[in-house]
Protein backbone atom coordinates (compact mmCIF):
# COMPACT_ATOMS: atom_id res chain seq x y z
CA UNK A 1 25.57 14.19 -22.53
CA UNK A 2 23.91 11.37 -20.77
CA UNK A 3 21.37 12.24 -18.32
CA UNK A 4 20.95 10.29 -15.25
CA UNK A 5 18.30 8.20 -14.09
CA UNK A 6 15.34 9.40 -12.71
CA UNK A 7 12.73 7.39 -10.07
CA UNK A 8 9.54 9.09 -10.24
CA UNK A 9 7.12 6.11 -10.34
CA UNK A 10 7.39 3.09 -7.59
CA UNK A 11 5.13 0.06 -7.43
CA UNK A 12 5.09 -1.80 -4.08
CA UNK A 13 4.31 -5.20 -4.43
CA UNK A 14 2.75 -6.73 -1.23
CA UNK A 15 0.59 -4.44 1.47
CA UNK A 16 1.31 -6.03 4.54
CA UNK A 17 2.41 -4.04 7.36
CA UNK A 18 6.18 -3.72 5.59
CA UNK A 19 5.14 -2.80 2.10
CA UNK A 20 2.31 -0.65 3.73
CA UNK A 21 4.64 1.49 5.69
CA UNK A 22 7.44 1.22 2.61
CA UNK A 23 4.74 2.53 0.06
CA UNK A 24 3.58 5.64 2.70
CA UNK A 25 7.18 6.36 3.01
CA UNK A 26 7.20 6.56 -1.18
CA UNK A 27 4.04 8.50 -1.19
CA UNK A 28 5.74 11.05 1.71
CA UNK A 29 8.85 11.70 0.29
CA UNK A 30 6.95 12.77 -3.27
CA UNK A 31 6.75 9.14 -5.82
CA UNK A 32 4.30 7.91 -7.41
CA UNK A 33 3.50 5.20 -5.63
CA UNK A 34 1.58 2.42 -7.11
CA UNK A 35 0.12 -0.53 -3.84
CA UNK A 36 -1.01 -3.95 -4.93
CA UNK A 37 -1.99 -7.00 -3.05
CA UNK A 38 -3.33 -10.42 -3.67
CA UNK A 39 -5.62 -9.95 -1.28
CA UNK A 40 -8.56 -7.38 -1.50
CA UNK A 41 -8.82 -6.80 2.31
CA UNK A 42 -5.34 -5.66 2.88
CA UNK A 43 -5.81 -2.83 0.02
CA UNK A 44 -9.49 -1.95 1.21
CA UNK A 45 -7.48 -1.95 4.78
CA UNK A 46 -4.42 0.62 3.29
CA UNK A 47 -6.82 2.63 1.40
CA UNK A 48 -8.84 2.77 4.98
CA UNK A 49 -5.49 4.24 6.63
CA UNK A 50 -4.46 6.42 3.88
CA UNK A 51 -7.70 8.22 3.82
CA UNK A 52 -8.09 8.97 7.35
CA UNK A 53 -4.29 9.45 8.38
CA UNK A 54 -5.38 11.04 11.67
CA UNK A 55 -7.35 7.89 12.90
CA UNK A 56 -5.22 5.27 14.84
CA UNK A 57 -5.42 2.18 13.32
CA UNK A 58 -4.66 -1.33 14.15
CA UNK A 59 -1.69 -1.47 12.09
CA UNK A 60 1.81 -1.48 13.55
CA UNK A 61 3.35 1.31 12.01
CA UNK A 62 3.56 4.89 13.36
CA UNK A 63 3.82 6.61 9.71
CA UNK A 64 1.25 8.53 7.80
CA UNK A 65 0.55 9.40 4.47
CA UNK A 66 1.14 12.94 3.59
CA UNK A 67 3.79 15.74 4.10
CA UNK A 68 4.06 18.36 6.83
CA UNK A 69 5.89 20.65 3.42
CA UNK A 70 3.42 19.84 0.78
CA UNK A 71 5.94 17.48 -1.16
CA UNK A 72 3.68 14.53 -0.75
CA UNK A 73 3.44 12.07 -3.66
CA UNK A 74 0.67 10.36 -4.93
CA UNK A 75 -0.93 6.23 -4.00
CA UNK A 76 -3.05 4.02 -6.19
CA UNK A 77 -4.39 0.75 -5.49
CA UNK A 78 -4.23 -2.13 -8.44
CA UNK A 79 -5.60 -5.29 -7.68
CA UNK A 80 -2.89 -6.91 -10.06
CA UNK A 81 0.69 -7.23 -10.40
CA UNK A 82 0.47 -6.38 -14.22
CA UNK A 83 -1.42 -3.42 -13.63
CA UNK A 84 0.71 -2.06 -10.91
CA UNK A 85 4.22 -2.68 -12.75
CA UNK A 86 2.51 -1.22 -16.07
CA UNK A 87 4.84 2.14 -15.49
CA UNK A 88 6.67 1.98 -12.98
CA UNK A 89 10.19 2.86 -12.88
CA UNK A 90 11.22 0.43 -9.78
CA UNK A 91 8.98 -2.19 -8.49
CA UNK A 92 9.40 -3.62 -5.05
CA UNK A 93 7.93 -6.78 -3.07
CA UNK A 94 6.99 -7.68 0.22
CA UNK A 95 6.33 -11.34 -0.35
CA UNK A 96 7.88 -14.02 2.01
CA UNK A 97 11.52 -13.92 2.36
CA UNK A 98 11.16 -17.77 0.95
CA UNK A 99 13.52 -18.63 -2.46
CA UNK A 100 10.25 -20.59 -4.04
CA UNK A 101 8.12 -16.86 -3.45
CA UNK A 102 11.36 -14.64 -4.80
CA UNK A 103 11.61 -16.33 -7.73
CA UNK A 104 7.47 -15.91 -8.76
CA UNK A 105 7.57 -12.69 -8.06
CA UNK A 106 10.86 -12.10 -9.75
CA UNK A 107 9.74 -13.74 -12.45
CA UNK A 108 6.24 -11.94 -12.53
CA UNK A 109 7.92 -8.66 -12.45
CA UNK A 110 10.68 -9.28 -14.90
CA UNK A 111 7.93 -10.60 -17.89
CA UNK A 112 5.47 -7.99 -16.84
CA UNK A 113 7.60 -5.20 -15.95
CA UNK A 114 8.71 -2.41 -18.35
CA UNK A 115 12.13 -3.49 -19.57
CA UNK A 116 13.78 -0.67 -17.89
CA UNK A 117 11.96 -1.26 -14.40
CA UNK A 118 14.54 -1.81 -11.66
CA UNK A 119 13.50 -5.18 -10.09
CA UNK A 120 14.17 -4.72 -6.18
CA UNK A 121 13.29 -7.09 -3.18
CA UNK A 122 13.90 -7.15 0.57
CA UNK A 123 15.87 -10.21 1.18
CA UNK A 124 18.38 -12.27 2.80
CA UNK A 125 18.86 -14.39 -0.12
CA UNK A 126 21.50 -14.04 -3.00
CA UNK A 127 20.33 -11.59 -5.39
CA UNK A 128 23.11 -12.80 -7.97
CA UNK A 129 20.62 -15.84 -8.03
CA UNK A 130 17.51 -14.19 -8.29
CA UNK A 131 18.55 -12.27 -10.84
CA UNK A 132 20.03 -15.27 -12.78
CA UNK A 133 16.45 -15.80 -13.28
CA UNK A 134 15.69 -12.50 -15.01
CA UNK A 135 16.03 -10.87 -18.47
CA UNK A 136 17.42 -7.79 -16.44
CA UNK A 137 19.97 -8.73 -14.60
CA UNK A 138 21.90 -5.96 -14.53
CA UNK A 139 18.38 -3.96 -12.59
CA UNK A 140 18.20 -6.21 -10.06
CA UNK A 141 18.92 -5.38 -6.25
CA UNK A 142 18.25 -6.62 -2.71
CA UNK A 143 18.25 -4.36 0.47
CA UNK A 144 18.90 -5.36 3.67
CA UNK A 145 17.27 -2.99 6.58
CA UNK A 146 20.08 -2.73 9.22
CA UNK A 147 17.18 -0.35 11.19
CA UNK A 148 14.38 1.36 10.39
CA UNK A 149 16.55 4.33 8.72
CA UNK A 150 19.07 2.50 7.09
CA UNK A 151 19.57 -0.10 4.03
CA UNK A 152 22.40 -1.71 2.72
CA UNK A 153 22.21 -2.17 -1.35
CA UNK A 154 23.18 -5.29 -2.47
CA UNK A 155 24.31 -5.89 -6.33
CA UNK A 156 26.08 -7.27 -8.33
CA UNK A 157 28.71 -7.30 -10.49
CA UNK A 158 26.45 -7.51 -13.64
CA UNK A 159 24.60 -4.24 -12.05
CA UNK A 160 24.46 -1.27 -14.20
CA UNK A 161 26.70 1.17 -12.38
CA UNK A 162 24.25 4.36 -13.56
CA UNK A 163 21.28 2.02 -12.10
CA UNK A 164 23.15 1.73 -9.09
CA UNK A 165 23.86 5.12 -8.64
CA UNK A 166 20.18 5.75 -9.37
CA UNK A 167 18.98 3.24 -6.95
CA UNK A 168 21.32 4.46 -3.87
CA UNK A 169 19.66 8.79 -4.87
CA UNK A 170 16.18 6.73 -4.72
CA UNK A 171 16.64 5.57 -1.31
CA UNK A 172 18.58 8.68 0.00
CA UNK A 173 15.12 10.75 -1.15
CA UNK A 174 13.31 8.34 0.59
CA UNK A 175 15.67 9.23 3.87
CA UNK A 176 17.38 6.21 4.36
CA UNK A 177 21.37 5.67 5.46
CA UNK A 178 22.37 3.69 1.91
CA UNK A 179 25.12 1.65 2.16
CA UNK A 180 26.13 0.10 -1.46
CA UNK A 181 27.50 -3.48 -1.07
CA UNK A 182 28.24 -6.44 -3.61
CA UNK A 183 26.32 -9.44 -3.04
CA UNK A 184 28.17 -11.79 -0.39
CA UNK A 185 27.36 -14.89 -2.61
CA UNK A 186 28.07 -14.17 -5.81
């Protein structure tokens, strides 16, 4: 009997204001979550607003870290790519939506990634080509935020259906609307 898919560990690849509020939604909804950033500030700024949830801060987001039903996952803070991918079951970045940063982060994440970490990205671009550029095509997806509660799924047709299917649960536990939709470009 084949046992599906399960999405216990996330690292969150970027802690601007997006992947800071992305990786506090992770944390809230019970993952381990796993924040890295290039730059030392923006972690020494998260771990700042993670630890003292009740203090306004100056970033834009109204979310918190931390579960009114005691579900609440759990956040570290790596200073490296490699050491926040090391176990992590899905990684997703918040670089630029720019091809020439997808593809070094894609490729970042597919040679130091665990070969069954599902490669994910934010983007407007063709996943179908960014995953071209992987040795896992077939665990790579884009999402597309229609609001703030929604995200449309994009794969494609090399996507592992069971992936998929894991993928879409992720995001549903996370709260989001998930619509699943094959890449436009492909």
């Amino acid at each position: 009997m084949h046992t599906p898919r399960e999405l216990r560990r996330v690292a969150v690849i970027g802690a601007g204001s997006a992947g800071l509020d992305f990786a506090a939604r992770c944390v809230r909804s019970g993952f381990q979550v796993t924040l890295e950033d290039v730059m030392p500030s923006r972690l020494r700024h998260a771990k700042q607003w993670i630890t003292s949830p009740g203090d306004p801060s100056e970033t834009a987001s109204s979310s918190r870290i931390g579960s009114d039903d005691g579900h609440a996952g759990t956040l570290r803070l790596a200073s490296t790519v490699e050491d926040a991918v090391r176990d992590a079951d899905l990684a997703i970045d918040f670089v630029p939506d720019e091809l020439e940063s997808k593809l070094e982060i894609f490729s970042m994440l597919d040679r130091m990634a665990p070969p069954h970490t599902i490669l994910c990205t934010p983007t407007t671009l063709s996943i179908a080509d960014l995953a071209s550029c992987t040795y896992r095509p077939q665990l790579c997806f884009a999402l597309r935020f229609a609001t703030p509660e929604s995200a449309d799924l994009i794969h494609t047709s090399r996507s592992a259906a069971d992936v998929l299917a894991a993928t879409e649960r992720w995001l549903q536990q996370l709260g989001l609307a998930v619509t699943a939709s094959p890449d436009p470009e492909e």
